[in-house]
Protein backbone atom coordinates (compact mmCIF):
# COMPACT_ATOMS: atom_id res chain seq x y z
CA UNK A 1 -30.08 -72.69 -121.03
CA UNK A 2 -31.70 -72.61 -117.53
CA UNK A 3 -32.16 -76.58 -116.74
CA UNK A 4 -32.98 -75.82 -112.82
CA UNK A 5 -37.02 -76.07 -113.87
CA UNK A 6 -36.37 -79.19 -116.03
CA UNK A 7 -34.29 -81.17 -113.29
CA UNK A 8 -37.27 -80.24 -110.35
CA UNK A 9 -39.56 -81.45 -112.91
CA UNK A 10 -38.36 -84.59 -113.49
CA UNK A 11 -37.41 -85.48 -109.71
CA UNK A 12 -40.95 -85.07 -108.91
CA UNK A 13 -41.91 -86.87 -111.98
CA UNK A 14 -40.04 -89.90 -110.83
CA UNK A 15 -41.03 -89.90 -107.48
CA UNK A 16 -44.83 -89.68 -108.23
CA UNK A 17 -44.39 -92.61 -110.60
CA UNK A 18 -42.86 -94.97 -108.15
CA UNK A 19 -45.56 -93.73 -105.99
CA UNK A 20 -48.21 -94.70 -108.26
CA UNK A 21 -46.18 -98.15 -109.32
CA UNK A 22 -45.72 -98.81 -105.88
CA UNK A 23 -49.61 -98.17 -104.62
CA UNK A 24 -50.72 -100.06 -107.64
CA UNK A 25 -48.66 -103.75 -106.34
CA UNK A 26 -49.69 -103.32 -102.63
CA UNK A 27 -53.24 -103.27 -104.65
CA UNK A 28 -52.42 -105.86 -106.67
CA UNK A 29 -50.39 -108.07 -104.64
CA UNK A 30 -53.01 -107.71 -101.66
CA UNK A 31 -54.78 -110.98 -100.41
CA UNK A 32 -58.02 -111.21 -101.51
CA UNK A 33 -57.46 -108.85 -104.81
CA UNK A 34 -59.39 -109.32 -107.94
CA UNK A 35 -56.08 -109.62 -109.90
CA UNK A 36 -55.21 -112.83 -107.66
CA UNK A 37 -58.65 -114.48 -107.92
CA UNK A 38 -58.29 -113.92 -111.79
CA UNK A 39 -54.52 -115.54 -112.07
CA UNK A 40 -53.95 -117.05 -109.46
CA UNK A 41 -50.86 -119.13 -111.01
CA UNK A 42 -49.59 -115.86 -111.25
CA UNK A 43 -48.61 -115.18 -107.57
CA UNK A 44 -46.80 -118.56 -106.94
């Protein structure tokens, strides 16, 4: 069974979703965000 296509596949997969994961906490974890005016007891 050819798994080449598979394995490329899923490299990229994980890279895009640590990516994502990552651009999503530099949004969240920014000063001034909406998530840290909402919980603020949250970032301590």
């Amino acid at each position: 069974m050819e798994t080449a296509k598979l394995k490329k596949f899923a490299q990229f997969a994980c890279r895009s979703l640590i990516e994502q994961v990552s651009a999503k906490l530099d949004l969240v974890l920014a000063d001034g965000s909406a998530a840290r005016r909402e919980q603020p007891k949250a970032f301590v």
